[in-house]
C-alpha atoms as a PDB file:
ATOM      1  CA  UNK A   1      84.624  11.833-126.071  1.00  0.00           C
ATOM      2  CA  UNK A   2      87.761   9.796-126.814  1.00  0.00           C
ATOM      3  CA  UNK A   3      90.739  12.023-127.566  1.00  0.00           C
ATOM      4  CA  UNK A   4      90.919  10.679-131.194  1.00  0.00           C
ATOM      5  CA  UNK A   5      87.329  12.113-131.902  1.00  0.00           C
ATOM      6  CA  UNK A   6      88.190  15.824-130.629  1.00  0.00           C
ATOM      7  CA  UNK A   7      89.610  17.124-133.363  1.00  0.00           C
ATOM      8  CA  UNK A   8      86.840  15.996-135.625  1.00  0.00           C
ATOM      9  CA  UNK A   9      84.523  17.902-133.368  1.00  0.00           C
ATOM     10  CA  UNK A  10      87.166  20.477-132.375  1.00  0.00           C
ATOM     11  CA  UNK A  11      84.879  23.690-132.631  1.00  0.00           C
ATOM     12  CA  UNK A  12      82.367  22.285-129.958  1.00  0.00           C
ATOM     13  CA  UNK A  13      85.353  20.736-128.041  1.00  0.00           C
ATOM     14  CA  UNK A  14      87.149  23.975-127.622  1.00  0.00           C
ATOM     15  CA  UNK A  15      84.027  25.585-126.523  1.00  0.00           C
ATOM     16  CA  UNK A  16      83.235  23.300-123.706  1.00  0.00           C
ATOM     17  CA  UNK A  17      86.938  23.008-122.718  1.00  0.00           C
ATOM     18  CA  UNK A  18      86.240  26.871-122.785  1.00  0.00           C
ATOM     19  CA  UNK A  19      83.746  26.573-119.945  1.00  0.00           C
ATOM     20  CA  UNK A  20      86.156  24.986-117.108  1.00  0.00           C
ATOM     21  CA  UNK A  21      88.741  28.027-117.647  1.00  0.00           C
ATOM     22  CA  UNK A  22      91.540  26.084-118.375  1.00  0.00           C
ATOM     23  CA  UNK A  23      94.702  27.491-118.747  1.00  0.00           C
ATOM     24  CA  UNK A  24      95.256  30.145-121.477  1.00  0.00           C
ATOM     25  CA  UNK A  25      98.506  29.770-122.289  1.00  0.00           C
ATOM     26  CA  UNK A  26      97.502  26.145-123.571  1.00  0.00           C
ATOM     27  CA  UNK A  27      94.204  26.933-124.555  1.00  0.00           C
ATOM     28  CA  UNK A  28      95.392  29.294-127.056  1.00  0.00           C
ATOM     29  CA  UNK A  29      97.839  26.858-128.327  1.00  0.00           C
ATOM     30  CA  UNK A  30      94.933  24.512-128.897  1.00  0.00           C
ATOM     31  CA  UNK A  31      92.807  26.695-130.582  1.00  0.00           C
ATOM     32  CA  UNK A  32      95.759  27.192-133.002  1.00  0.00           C
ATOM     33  CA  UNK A  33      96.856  23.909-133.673  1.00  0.00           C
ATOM     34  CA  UNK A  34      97.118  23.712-137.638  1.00  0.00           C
ATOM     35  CA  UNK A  35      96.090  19.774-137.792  1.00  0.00           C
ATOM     36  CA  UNK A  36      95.172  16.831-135.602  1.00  0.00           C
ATOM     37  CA  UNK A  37      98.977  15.912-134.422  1.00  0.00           C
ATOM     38  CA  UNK A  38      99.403  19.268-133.118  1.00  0.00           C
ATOM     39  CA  UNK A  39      95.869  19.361-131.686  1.00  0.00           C
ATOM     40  CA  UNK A  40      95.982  15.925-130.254  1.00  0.00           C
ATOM     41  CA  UNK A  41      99.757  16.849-128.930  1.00  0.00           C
ATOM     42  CA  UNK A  42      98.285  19.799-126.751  1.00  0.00           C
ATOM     43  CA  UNK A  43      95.170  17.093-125.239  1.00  0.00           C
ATOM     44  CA  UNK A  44      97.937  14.050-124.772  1.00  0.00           C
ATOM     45  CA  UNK A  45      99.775  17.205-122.597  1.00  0.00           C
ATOM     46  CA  UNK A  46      96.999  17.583-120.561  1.00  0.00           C
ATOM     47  CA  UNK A  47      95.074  14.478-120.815  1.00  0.00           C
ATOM     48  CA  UNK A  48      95.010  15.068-116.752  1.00  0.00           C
ATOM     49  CA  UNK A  49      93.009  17.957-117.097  1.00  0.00           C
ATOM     50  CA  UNK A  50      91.021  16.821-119.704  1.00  0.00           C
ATOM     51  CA  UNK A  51      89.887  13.696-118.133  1.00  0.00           C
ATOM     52  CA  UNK A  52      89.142  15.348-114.358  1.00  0.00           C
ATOM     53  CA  UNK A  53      87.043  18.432-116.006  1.00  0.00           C
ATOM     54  CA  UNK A  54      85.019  15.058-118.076  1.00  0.00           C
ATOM     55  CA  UNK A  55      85.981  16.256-121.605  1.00  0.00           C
ATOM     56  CA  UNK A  56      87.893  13.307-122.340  1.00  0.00           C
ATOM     57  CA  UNK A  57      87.373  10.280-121.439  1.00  0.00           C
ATOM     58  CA  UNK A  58      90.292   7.916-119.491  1.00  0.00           C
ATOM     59  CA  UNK A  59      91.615   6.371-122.854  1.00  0.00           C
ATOM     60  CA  UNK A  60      94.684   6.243-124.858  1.00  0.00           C
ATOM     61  CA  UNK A  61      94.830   4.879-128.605  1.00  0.00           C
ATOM     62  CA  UNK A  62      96.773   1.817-129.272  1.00  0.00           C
ATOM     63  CA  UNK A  63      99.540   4.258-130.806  1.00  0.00           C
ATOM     64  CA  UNK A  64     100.951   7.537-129.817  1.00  0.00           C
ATOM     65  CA  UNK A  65     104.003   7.494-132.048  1.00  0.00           C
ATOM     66  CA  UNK A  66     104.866  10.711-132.049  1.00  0.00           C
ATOM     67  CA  UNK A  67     103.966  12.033-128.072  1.00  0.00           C
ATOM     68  CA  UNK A  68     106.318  13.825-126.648  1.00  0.00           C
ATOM     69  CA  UNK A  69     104.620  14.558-123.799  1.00  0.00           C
ATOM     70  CA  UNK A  70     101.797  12.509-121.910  1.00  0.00           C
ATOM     71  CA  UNK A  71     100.034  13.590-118.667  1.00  0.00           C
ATOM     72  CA  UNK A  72      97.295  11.026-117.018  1.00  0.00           C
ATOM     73  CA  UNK A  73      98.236  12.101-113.692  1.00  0.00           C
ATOM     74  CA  UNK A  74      95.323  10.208-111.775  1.00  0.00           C
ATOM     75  CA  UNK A  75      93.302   9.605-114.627  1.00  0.00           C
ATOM     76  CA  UNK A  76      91.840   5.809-114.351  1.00  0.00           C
ATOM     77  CA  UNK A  77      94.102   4.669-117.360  1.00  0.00           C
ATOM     78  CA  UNK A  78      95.220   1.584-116.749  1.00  0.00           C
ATOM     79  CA  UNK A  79      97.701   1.083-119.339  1.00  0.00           C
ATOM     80  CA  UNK A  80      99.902   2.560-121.723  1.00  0.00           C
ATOM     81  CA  UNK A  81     100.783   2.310-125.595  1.00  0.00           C
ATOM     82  CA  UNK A  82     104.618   2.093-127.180  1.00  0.00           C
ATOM     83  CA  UNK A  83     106.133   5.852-126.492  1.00  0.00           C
ATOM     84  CA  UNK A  84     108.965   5.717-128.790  1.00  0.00           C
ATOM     85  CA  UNK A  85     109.598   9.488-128.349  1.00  0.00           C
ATOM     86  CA  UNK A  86     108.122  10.661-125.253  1.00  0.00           C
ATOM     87  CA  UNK A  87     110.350  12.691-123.665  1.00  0.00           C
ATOM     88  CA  UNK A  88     107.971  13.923-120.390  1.00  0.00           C
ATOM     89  CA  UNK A  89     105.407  11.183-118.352  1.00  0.00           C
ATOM     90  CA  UNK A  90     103.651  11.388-115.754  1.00  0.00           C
ATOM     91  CA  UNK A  91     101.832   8.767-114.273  1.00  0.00           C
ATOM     92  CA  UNK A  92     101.501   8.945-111.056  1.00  0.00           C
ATOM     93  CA  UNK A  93      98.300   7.919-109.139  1.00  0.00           C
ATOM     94  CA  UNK A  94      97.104   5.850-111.626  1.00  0.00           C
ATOM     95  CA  UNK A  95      96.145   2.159-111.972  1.00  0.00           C
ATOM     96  CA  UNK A  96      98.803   1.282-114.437  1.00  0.00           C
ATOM     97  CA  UNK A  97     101.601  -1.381-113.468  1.00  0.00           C
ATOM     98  CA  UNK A  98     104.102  -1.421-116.355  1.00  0.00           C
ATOM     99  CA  UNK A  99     106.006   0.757-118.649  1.00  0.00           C
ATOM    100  CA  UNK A 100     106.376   0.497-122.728  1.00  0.00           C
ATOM    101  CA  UNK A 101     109.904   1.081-123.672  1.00  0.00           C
ATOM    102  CA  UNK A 102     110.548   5.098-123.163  1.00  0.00           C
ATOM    103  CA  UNK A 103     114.298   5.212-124.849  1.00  0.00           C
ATOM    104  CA  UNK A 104     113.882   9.637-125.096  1.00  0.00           C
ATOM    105  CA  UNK A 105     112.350  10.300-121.691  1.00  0.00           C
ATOM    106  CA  UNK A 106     113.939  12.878-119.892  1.00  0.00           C
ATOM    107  CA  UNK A 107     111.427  13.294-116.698  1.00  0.00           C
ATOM    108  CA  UNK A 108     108.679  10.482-115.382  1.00  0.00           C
ATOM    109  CA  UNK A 109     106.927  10.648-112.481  1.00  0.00           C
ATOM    110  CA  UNK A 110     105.174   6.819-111.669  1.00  0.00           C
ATOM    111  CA  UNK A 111     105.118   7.525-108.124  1.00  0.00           C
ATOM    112  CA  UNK A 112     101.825   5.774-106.124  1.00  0.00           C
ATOM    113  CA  UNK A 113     101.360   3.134-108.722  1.00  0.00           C
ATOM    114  CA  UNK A 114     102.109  -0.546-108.792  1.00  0.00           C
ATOM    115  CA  UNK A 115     104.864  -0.477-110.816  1.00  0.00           C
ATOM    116  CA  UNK A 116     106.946  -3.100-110.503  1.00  0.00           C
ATOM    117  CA  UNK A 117     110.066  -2.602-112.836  1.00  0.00           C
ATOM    118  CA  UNK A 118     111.159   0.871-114.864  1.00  0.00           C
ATOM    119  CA  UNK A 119     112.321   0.470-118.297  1.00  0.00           C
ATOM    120  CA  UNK A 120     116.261   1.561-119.325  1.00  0.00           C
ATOM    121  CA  UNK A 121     116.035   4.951-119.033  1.00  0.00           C
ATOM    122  CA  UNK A 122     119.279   6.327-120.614  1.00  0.00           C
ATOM    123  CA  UNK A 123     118.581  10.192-120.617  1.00  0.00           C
ATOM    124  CA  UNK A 124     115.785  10.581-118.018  1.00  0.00           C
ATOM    125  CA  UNK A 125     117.541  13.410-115.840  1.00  0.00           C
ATOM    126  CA  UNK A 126     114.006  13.508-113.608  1.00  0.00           C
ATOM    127  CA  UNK A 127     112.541  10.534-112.000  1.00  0.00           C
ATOM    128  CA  UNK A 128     110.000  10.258-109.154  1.00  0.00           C
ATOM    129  CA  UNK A 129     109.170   6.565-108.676  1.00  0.00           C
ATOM    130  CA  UNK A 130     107.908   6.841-104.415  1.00  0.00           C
ATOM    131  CA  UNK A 131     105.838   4.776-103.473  1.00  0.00           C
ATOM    132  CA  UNK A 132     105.942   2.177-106.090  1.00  0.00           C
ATOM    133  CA  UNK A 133     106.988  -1.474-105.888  1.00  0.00           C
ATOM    134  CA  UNK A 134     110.126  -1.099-107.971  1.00  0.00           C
ATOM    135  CA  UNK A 135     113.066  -3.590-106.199  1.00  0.00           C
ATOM    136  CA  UNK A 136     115.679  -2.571-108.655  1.00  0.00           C
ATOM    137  CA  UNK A 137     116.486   0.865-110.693  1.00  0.00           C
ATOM    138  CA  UNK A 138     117.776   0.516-114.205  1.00  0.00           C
ATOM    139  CA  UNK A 139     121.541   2.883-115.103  1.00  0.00           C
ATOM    140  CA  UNK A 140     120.587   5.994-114.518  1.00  0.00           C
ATOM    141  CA  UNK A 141     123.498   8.186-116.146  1.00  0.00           C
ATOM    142  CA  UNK A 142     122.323  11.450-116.582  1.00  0.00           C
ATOM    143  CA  UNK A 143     119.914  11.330-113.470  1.00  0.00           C
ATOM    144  CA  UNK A 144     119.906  14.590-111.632  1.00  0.00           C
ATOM    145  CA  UNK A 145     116.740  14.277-109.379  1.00  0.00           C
ATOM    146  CA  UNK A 146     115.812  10.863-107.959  1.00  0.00           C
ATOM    147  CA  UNK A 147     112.682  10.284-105.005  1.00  0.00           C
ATOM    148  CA  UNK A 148     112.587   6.798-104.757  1.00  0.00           C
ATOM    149  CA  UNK A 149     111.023   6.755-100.957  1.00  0.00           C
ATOM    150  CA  UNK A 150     109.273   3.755-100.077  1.00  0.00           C
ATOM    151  CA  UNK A 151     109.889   1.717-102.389  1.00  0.00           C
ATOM    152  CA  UNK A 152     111.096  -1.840-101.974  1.00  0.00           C
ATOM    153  CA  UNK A 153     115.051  -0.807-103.430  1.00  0.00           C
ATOM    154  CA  UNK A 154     117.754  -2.389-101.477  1.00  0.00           C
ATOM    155  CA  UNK A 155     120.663  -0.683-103.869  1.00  0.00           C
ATOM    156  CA  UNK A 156     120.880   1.956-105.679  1.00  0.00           C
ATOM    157  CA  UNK A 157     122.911   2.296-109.250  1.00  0.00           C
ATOM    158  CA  UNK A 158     125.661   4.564-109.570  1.00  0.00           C
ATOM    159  CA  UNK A 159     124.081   8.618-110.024  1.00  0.00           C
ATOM    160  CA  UNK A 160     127.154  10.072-111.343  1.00  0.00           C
ATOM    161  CA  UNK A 161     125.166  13.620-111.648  1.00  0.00           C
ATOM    162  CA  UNK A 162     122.644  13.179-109.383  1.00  0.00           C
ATOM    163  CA  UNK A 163     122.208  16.273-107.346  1.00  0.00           C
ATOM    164  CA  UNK A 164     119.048  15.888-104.899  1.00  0.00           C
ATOM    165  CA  UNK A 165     118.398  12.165-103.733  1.00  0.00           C
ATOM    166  CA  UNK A 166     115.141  11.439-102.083  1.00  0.00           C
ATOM    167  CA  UNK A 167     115.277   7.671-100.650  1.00  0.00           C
ATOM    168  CA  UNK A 168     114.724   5.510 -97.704  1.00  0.00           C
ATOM    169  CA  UNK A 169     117.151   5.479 -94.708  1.00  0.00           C
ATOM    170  CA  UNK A 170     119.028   2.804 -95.532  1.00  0.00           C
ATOM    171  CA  UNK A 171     119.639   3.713 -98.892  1.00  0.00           C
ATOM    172  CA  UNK A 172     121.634   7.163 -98.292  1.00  0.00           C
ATOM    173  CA  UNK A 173     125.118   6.982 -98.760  1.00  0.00           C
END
């Protein structure tokens, strides 16, 4: 099922997502969304865990406007739609190479991908970008955690408020 359709079917949805025990927290939270953004909000959150228990299939719409928060965390998504206001991604182990704009996000995680090149991230205070093919990092003002390990970075930008640094040898100051 494509995460567009769930909500549709939501009452058998939530009773198979039922069956893999997810987390309740969540869960609960999905069986009270009030209408499909809220629903569909919850899945886009845990797309991850959706698409490794098989009750979503690896796809995203062509849109996600209004995601704040997408997790396909080794999912076999290969690419991503605009994410005006996502504020949270996570990417890593996954087969896609490039980035959509992401002018709100405050924490991505793209490490073990081929990523090439991050977008300006102006208030992304979390990034985790190892193992990547990224040559160059964008400003990174209010970065506070950075692992760029084995990467192919030969300088890194200034990290006024960077407080834990995870990077090659020759990159340490």
């Amino acid at each position: 099922m494509k995460i567009t359709e769930a909500y549709q079917n939501r009452e058998d949805f939530i009773a198979e997502v039922a069956t893999y025990h997810p987390c309740q927290g969540e869960f609960e939270t999905l069986k009270n969304a009030q209408n499909k953004a809220e629903f569909e909000a919850v899945l886009l959150k845990n797309l991850a865990w959706c698409v490794t228990n098989r009750v979503l299939e690896p796809w995203l719409p062509d849109k996600l406007p209004k995601c704040k928060h997408l997790d396909c965390h080794g999912t076999g998504i290969k690419g991503l739609p605009a994410l005006p206001e996502c504020e949270f991604l996570e990417i890593g182990k996954t087969q896609i190479s490039s980035l959509p704009a992401l002018p709100r996000c405050k924490g991505i995680n793209c490490s073990h991908t081929q990523i090439s090149k991050l977008p300006a991230l102006p208030e992304c205070k979390f990034i985790y970008c190892s193992h990547t093919l990224i040559k160059k990092l964008p400003a990174l003002p209010e970065c506070k955690v950075l692992d760029c390990k084995n990467t192919l970075i030969k300088k890194l930008p200034a990290l006024p408020k960077c407080k834990v640094l995870e990077c090659d040898d020759h990159l340490k100051r």
